[in-house]
C-alpha atoms as a PDB file:
ATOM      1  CA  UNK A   1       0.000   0.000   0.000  1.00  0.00           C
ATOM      2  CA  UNK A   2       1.336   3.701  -0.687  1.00  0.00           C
ATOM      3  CA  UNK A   3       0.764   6.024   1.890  1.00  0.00           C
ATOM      4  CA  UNK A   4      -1.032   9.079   1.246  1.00  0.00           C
ATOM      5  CA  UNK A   5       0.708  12.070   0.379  1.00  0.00           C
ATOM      6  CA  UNK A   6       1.224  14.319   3.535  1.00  0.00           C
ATOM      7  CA  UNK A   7      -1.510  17.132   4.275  1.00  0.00           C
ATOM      8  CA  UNK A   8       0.233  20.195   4.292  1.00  0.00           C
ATOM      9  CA  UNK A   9       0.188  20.302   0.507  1.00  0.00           C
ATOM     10  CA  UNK A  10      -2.778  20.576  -1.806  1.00  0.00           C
ATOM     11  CA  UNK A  11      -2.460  18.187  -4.517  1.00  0.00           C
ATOM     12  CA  UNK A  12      -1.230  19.443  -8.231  1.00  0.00           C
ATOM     13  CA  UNK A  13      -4.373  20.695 -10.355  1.00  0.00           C
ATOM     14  CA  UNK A  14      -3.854  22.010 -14.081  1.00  0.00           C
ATOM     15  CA  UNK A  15      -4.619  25.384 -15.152  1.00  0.00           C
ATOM     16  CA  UNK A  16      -8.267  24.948 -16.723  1.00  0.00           C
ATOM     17  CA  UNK A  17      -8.746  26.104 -20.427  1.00  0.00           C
ATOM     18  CA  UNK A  18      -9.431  30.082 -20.408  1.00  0.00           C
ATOM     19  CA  UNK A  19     -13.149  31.277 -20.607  1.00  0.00           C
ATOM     20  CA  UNK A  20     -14.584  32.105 -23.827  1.00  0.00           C
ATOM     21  CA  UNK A  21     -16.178  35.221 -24.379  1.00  0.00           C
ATOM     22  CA  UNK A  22     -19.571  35.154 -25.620  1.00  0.00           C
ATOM     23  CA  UNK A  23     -20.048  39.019 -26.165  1.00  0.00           C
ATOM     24  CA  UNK A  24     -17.283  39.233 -28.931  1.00  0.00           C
ATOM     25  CA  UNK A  25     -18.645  35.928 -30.642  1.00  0.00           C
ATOM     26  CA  UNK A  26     -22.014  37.407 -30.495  1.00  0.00           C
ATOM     27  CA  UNK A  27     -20.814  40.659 -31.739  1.00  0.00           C
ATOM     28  CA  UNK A  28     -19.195  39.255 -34.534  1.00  0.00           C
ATOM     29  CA  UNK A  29     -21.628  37.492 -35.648  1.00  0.00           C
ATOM     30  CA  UNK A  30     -24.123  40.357 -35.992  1.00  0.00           C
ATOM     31  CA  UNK A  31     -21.095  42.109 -37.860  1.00  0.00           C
ATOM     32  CA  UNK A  32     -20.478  39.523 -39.984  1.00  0.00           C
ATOM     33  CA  UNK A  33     -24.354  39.535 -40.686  1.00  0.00           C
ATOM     34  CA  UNK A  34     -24.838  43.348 -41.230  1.00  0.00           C
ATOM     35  CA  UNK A  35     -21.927  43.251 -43.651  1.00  0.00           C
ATOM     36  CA  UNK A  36     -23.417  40.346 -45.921  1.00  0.00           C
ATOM     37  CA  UNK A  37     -26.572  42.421 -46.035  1.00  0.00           C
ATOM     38  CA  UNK A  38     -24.959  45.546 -46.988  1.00  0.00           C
ATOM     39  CA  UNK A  39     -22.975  43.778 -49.274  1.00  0.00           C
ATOM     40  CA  UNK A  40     -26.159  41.836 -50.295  1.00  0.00           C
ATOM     41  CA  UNK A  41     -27.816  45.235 -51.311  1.00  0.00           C
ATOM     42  CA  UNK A  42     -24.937  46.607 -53.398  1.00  0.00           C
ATOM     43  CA  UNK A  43     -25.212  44.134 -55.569  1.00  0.00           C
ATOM     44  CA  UNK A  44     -29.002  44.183 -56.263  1.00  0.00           C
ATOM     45  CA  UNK A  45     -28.641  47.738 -56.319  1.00  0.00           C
ATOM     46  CA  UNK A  46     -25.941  47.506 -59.197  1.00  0.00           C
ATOM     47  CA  UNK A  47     -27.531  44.264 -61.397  1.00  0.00           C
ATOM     48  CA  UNK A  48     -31.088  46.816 -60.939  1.00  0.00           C
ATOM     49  CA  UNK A  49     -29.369  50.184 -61.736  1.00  0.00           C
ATOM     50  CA  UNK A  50     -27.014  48.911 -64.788  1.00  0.00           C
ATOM     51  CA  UNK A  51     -29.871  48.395 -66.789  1.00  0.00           C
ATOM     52  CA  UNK A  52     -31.813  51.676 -66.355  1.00  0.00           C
ATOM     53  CA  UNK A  53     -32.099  53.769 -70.336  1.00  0.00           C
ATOM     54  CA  UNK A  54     -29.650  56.547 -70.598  1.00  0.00           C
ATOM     55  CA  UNK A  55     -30.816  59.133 -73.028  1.00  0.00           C
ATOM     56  CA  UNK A  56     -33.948  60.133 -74.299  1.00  0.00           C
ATOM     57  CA  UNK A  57     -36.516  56.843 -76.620  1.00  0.00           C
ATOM     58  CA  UNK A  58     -38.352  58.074 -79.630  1.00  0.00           C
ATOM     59  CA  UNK A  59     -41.797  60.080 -79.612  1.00  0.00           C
ATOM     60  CA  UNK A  60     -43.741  57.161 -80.932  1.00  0.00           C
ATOM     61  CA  UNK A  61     -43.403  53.407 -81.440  1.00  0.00           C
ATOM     62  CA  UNK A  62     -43.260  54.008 -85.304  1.00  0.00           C
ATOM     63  CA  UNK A  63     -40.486  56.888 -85.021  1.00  0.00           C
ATOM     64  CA  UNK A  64     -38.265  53.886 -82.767  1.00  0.00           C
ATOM     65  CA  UNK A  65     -38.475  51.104 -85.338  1.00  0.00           C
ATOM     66  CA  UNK A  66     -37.721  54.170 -88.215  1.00  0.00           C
ATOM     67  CA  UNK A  67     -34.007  55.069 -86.571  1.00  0.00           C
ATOM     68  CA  UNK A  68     -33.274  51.699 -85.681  1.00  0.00           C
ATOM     69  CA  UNK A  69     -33.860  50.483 -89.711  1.00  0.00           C
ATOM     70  CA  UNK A  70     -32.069  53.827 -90.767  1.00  0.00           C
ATOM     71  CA  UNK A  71     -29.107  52.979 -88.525  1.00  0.00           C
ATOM     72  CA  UNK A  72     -28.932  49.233 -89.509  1.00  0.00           C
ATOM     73  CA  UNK A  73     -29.831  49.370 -93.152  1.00  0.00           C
ATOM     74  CA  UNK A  74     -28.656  53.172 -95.052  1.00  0.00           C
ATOM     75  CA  UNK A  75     -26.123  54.127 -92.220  1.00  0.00           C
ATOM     76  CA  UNK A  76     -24.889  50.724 -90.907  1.00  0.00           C
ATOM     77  CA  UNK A  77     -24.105  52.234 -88.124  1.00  0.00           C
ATOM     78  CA  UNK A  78     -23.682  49.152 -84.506  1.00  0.00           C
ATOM     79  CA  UNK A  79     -23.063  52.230 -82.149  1.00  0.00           C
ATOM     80  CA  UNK A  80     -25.804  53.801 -83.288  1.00  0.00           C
ATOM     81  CA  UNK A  81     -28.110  50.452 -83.733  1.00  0.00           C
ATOM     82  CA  UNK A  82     -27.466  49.952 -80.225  1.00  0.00           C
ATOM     83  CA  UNK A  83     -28.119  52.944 -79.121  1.00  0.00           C
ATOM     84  CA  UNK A  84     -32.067  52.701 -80.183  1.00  0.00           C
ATOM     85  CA  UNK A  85     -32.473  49.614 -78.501  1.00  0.00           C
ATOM     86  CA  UNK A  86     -33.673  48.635 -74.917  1.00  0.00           C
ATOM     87  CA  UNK A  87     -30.994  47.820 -72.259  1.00  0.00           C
ATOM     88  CA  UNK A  88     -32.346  44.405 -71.391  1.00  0.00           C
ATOM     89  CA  UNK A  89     -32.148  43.559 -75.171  1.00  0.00           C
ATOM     90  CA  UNK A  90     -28.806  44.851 -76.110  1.00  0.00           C
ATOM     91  CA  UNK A  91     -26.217  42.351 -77.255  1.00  0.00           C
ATOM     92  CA  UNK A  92     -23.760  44.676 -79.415  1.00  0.00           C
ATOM     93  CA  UNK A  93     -22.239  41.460 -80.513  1.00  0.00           C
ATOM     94  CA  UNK A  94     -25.782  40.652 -82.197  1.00  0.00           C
ATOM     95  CA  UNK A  95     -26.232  44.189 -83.566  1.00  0.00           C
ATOM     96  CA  UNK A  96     -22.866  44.171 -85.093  1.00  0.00           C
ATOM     97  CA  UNK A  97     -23.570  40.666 -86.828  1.00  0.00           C
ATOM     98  CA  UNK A  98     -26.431  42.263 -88.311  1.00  0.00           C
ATOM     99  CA  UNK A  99     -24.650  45.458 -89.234  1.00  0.00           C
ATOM    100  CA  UNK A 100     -22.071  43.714 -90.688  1.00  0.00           C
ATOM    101  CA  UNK A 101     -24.571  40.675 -92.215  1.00  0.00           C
ATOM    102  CA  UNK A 102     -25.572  43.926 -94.763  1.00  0.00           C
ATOM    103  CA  UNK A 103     -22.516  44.785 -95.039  1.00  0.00           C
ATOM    104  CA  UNK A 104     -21.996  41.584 -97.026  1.00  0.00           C
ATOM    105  CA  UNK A 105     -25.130  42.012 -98.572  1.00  0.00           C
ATOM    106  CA  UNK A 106     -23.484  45.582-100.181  1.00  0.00           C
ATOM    107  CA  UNK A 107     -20.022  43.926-101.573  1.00  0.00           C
ATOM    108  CA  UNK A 108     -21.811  40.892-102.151  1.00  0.00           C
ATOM    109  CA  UNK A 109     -24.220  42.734-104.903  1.00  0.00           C
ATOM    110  CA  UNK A 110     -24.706  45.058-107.431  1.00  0.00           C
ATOM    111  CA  UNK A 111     -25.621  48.677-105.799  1.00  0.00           C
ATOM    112  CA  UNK A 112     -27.769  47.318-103.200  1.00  0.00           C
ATOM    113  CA  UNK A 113     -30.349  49.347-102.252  1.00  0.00           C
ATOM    114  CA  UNK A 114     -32.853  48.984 -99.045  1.00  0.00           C
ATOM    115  CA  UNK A 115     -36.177  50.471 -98.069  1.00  0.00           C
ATOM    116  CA  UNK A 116     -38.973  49.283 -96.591  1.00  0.00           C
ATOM    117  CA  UNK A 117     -42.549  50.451 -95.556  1.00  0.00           C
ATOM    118  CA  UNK A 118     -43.509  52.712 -93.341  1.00  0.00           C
ATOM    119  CA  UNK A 119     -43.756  51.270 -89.713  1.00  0.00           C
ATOM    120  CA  UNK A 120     -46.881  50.500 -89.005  1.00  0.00           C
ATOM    121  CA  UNK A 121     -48.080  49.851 -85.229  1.00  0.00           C
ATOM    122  CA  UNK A 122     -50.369  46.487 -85.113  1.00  0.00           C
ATOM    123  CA  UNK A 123     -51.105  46.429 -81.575  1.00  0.00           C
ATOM    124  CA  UNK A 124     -50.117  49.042 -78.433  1.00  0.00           C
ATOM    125  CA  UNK A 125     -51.164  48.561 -75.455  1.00  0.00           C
ATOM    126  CA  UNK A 126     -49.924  50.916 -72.856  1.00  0.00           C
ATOM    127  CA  UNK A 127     -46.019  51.011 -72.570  1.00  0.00           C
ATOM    128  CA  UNK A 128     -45.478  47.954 -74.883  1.00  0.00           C
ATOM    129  CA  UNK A 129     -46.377  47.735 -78.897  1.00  0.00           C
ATOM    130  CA  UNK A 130     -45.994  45.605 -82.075  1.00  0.00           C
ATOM    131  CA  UNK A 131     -44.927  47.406 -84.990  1.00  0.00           C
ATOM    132  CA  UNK A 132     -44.580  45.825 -88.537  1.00  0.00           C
ATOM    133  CA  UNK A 133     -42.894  46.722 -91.881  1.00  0.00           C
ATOM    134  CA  UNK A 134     -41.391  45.163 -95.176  1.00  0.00           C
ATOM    135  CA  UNK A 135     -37.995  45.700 -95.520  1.00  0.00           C
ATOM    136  CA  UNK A 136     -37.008  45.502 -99.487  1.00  0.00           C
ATOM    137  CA  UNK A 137     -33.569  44.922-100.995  1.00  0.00           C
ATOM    138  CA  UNK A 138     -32.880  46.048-104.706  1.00  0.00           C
ATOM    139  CA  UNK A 139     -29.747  45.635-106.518  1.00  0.00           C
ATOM    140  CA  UNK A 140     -28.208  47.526-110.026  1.00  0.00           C
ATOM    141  CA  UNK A 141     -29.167  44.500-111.733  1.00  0.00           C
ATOM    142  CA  UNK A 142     -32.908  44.224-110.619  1.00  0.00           C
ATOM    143  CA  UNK A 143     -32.996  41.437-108.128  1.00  0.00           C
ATOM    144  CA  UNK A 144     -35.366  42.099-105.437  1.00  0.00           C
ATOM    145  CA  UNK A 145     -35.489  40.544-101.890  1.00  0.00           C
ATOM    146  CA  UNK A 146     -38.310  40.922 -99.166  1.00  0.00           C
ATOM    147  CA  UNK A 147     -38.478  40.747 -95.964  1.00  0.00           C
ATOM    148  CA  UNK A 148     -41.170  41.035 -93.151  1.00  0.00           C
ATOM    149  CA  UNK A 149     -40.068  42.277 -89.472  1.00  0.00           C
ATOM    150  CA  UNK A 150     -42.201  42.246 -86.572  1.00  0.00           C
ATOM    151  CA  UNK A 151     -40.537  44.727 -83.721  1.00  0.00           C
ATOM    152  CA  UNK A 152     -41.510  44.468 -79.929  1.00  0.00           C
ATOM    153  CA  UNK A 153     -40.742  48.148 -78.685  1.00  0.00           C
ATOM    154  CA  UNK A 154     -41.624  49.238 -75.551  1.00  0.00           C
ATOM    155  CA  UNK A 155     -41.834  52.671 -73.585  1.00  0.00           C
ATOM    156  CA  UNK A 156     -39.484  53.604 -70.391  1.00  0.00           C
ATOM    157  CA  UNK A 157     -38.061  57.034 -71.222  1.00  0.00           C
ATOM    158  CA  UNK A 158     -39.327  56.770 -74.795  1.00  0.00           C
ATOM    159  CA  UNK A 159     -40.151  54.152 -77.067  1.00  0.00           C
ATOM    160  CA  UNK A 160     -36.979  51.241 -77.383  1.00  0.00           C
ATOM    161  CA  UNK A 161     -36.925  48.590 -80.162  1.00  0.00           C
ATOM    162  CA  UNK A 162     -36.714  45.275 -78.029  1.00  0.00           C
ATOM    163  CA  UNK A 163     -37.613  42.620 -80.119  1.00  0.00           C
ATOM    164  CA  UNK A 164     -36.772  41.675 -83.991  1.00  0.00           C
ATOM    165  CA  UNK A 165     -38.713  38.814 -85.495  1.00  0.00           C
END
Protein backbone atom coordinates (compact mmCIF):
# COMPACT_ATOMS: atom_id res chain seq x y z
CA UNK A 1 0.00 0.00 0.00
CA UNK A 2 1.34 3.70 -0.69
CA UNK A 3 0.76 6.02 1.89
CA UNK A 4 -1.03 9.08 1.25
CA UNK A 5 0.71 12.07 0.38
CA UNK A 6 1.22 14.32 3.54
CA UNK A 7 -1.51 17.13 4.27
CA UNK A 8 0.23 20.20 4.29
CA UNK A 9 0.19 20.30 0.51
CA UNK A 10 -2.78 20.58 -1.81
CA UNK A 11 -2.46 18.19 -4.52
CA UNK A 12 -1.23 19.44 -8.23
CA UNK A 13 -4.37 20.70 -10.36
CA UNK A 14 -3.85 22.01 -14.08
CA UNK A 15 -4.62 25.38 -15.15
CA UNK A 16 -8.27 24.95 -16.72
CA UNK A 17 -8.75 26.10 -20.43
CA UNK A 18 -9.43 30.08 -20.41
CA UNK A 19 -13.15 31.28 -20.61
CA UNK A 20 -14.58 32.11 -23.83
CA UNK A 21 -16.18 35.22 -24.38
CA UNK A 22 -19.57 35.15 -25.62
CA UNK A 23 -20.05 39.02 -26.16
CA UNK A 24 -17.28 39.23 -28.93
CA UNK A 25 -18.65 35.93 -30.64
CA UNK A 26 -22.01 37.41 -30.50
CA UNK A 27 -20.81 40.66 -31.74
CA UNK A 28 -19.20 39.25 -34.53
CA UNK A 29 -21.63 37.49 -35.65
CA UNK A 30 -24.12 40.36 -35.99
CA UNK A 31 -21.10 42.11 -37.86
CA UNK A 32 -20.48 39.52 -39.98
CA UNK A 33 -24.35 39.54 -40.69
CA UNK A 34 -24.84 43.35 -41.23
CA UNK A 35 -21.93 43.25 -43.65
CA UNK A 36 -23.42 40.35 -45.92
CA UNK A 37 -26.57 42.42 -46.03
CA UNK A 38 -24.96 45.55 -46.99
CA UNK A 39 -22.97 43.78 -49.27
CA UNK A 40 -26.16 41.84 -50.30
CA UNK A 41 -27.82 45.23 -51.31
CA UNK A 42 -24.94 46.61 -53.40
CA UNK A 43 -25.21 44.13 -55.57
CA UNK A 44 -29.00 44.18 -56.26
CA UNK A 45 -28.64 47.74 -56.32
CA UNK A 46 -25.94 47.51 -59.20
CA UNK A 47 -27.53 44.26 -61.40
CA UNK A 48 -31.09 46.82 -60.94
CA UNK A 49 -29.37 50.18 -61.74
CA UNK A 50 -27.01 48.91 -64.79
CA UNK A 51 -29.87 48.40 -66.79
CA UNK A 52 -31.81 51.68 -66.36
CA UNK A 53 -32.10 53.77 -70.34
CA UNK A 54 -29.65 56.55 -70.60
CA UNK A 55 -30.82 59.13 -73.03
CA UNK A 56 -33.95 60.13 -74.30
CA UNK A 57 -36.52 56.84 -76.62
CA UNK A 58 -38.35 58.07 -79.63
CA UNK A 59 -41.80 60.08 -79.61
CA UNK A 60 -43.74 57.16 -80.93
CA UNK A 61 -43.40 53.41 -81.44
CA UNK A 62 -43.26 54.01 -85.30
CA UNK A 63 -40.49 56.89 -85.02
CA UNK A 64 -38.27 53.89 -82.77
CA UNK A 65 -38.48 51.10 -85.34
CA UNK A 66 -37.72 54.17 -88.21
CA UNK A 67 -34.01 55.07 -86.57
CA UNK A 68 -33.27 51.70 -85.68
CA UNK A 69 -33.86 50.48 -89.71
CA UNK A 70 -32.07 53.83 -90.77
CA UNK A 71 -29.11 52.98 -88.53
CA UNK A 72 -28.93 49.23 -89.51
CA UNK A 73 -29.83 49.37 -93.15
CA UNK A 74 -28.66 53.17 -95.05
CA UNK A 75 -26.12 54.13 -92.22
CA UNK A 76 -24.89 50.72 -90.91
CA UNK A 77 -24.10 52.23 -88.12
CA UNK A 78 -23.68 49.15 -84.51
CA UNK A 79 -23.06 52.23 -82.15
CA UNK A 80 -25.80 53.80 -83.29
CA UNK A 81 -28.11 50.45 -83.73
CA UNK A 82 -27.47 49.95 -80.23
CA UNK A 83 -28.12 52.94 -79.12
CA UNK A 84 -32.07 52.70 -80.18
CA UNK A 85 -32.47 49.61 -78.50
CA UNK A 86 -33.67 48.63 -74.92
CA UNK A 87 -30.99 47.82 -72.26
CA UNK A 88 -32.35 44.41 -71.39
CA UNK A 89 -32.15 43.56 -75.17
CA UNK A 90 -28.81 44.85 -76.11
CA UNK A 91 -26.22 42.35 -77.25
CA UNK A 92 -23.76 44.68 -79.42
CA UNK A 93 -22.24 41.46 -80.51
CA UNK A 94 -25.78 40.65 -82.20
CA UNK A 95 -26.23 44.19 -83.57
CA UNK A 96 -22.87 44.17 -85.09
CA UNK A 97 -23.57 40.67 -86.83
CA UNK A 98 -26.43 42.26 -88.31
CA UNK A 99 -24.65 45.46 -89.23
CA UNK A 100 -22.07 43.71 -90.69
CA UNK A 101 -24.57 40.67 -92.21
CA UNK A 102 -25.57 43.93 -94.76
CA UNK A 103 -22.52 44.78 -95.04
CA UNK A 104 -22.00 41.58 -97.03
CA UNK A 105 -25.13 42.01 -98.57
CA UNK A 106 -23.48 45.58 -100.18
CA UNK A 107 -20.02 43.93 -101.57
CA UNK A 108 -21.81 40.89 -102.15
CA UNK A 109 -24.22 42.73 -104.90
CA UNK A 110 -24.71 45.06 -107.43
CA UNK A 111 -25.62 48.68 -105.80
CA UNK A 112 -27.77 47.32 -103.20
CA UNK A 113 -30.35 49.35 -102.25
CA UNK A 114 -32.85 48.98 -99.04
CA UNK A 115 -36.18 50.47 -98.07
CA UNK A 116 -38.97 49.28 -96.59
CA UNK A 117 -42.55 50.45 -95.56
CA UNK A 118 -43.51 52.71 -93.34
CA UNK A 119 -43.76 51.27 -89.71
CA UNK A 120 -46.88 50.50 -89.01
CA UNK A 121 -48.08 49.85 -85.23
CA UNK A 122 -50.37 46.49 -85.11
CA UNK A 123 -51.11 46.43 -81.57
CA UNK A 124 -50.12 49.04 -78.43
CA UNK A 125 -51.16 48.56 -75.45
CA UNK A 126 -49.92 50.92 -72.86
CA UNK A 127 -46.02 51.01 -72.57
CA UNK A 128 -45.48 47.95 -74.88
CA UNK A 129 -46.38 47.73 -78.90
CA UNK A 130 -45.99 45.60 -82.08
CA UNK A 131 -44.93 47.41 -84.99
CA UNK A 132 -44.58 45.83 -88.54
CA UNK A 133 -42.89 46.72 -91.88
CA UNK A 134 -41.39 45.16 -95.18
CA UNK A 135 -37.99 45.70 -95.52
CA UNK A 136 -37.01 45.50 -99.49
CA UNK A 137 -33.57 44.92 -100.99
CA UNK A 138 -32.88 46.05 -104.71
CA UNK A 139 -29.75 45.63 -106.52
CA UNK A 140 -28.21 47.53 -110.03
CA UNK A 141 -29.17 44.50 -111.73
CA UNK A 142 -32.91 44.22 -110.62
CA UNK A 143 -33.00 41.44 -108.13
CA UNK A 144 -35.37 42.10 -105.44
CA UNK A 145 -35.49 40.54 -101.89
CA UNK A 146 -38.31 40.92 -99.17
CA UNK A 147 -38.48 40.75 -95.96
CA UNK A 148 -41.17 41.04 -93.15
CA UNK A 149 -40.07 42.28 -89.47
CA UNK A 150 -42.20 42.25 -86.57
CA UNK A 151 -40.54 44.73 -83.72
CA UNK A 152 -41.51 44.47 -79.93
CA UNK A 153 -40.74 48.15 -78.68
CA UNK A 154 -41.62 49.24 -75.55
CA UNK A 155 -41.83 52.67 -73.59
CA UNK A 156 -39.48 53.60 -70.39
CA UNK A 157 -38.06 57.03 -71.22
CA UNK A 158 -39.33 56.77 -74.79
CA UNK A 159 -40.15 54.15 -77.07
CA UNK A 160 -36.98 51.24 -77.38
CA UNK A 161 -36.93 48.59 -80.16
CA UNK A 162 -36.71 45.28 -78.03
CA UNK A 163 -37.61 42.62 -80.12
CA UNK A 164 -36.77 41.67 -83.99
CA UNK A 165 -38.71 38.81 -85.49
Amino acid sequence: MIPPPPAGYPPYQAPGAPKKKRGVLIASIALAVVLLLCAGGGVVAFLTLRDTETGKGAEEPAVAVEAFLTAVYKDRDATRAASLVCSSSRDEKKIAAKVAEVEKYVSAYQNPRFRWSSPRVDNQTGDRATVTTKVTMTTADEKVADQDLRFTVVKKTGWWVCEVA
